[in-house]
Protein backbone atom coordinates (compact mmCIF):
# COMPACT_ATOMS: atom_id res chain seq x y z
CA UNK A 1 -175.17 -99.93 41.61
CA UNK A 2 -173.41 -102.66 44.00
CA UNK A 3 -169.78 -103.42 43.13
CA UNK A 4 -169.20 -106.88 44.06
CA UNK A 5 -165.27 -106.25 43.90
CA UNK A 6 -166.20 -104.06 46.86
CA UNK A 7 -167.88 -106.97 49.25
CA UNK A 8 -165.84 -108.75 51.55
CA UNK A 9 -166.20 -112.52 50.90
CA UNK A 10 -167.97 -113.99 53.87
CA UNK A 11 -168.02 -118.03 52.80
CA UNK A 12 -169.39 -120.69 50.52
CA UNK A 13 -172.49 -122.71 51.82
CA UNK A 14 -172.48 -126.70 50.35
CA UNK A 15 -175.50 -128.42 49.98
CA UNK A 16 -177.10 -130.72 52.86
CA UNK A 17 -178.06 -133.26 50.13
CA UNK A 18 -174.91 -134.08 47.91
CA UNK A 19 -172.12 -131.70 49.44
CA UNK A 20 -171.87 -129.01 46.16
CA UNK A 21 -170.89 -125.47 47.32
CA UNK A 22 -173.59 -123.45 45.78
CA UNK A 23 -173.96 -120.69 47.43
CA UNK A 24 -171.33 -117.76 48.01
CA UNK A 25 -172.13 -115.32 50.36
CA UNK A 26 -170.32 -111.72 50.72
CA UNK A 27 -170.13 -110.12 54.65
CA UNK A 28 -173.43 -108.45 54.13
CA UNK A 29 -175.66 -111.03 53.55
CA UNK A 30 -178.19 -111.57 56.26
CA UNK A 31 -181.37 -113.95 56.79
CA UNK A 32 -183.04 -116.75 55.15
CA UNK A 33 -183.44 -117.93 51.37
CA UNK A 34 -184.47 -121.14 49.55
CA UNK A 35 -181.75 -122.11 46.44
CA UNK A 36 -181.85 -125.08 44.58
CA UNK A 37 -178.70 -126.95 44.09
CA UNK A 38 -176.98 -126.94 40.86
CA UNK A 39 -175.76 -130.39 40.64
CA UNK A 40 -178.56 -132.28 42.48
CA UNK A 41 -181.44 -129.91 42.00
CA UNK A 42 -183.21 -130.22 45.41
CA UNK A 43 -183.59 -127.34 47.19
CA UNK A 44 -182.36 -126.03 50.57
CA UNK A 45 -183.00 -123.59 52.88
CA UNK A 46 -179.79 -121.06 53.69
CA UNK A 47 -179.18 -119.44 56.45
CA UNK A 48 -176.79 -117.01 55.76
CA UNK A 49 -175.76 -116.02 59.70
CA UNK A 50 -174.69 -119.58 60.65
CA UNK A 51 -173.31 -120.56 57.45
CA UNK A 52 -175.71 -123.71 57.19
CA UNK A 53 -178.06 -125.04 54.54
CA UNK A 54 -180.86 -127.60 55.48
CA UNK A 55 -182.88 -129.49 52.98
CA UNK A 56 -186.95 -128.42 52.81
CA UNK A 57 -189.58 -129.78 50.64
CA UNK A 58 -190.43 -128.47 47.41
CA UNK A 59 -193.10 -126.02 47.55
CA UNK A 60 -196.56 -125.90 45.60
CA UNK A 61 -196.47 -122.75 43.16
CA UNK A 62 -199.74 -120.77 42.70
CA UNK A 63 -200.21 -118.67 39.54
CA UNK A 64 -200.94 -115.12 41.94
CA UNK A 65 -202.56 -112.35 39.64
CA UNK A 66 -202.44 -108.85 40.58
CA UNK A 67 -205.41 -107.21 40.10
């Protein structure tokens, strides 16, 4: 089980689109991931090795069934 206690706080990412932080990231966190904002609700792409968020366009979902 991960013990957050144990994770060394890396930053706080703010969003592109009204300046919320909304994303807290711990020293491990690598890569890519889309998070919508909290207060403004668009959504943003994060990268978590520069520390940056840019906004992207909301995506289409498809019901996928597994067959």
């Amino acid at each position: 089980m991960l013990d957050v206690a144990e994770l060394k706080f890396k930053g706080v990412v703010a969003c592109p689109a009204c300046g919320k932080e909304f994303v807290f990231a711990y020293s491990d966190a690598k890569g890519h991931s889309s998070v919508p904002c909290i207060r403004c609700k668009r959504i943003s792409m994060v990268d978590f090795e520069t520390m940056t968020a840019k906004l992207i366009p909301p995506k289409n979902r498809k019901s996928v069934r597994a067959c």
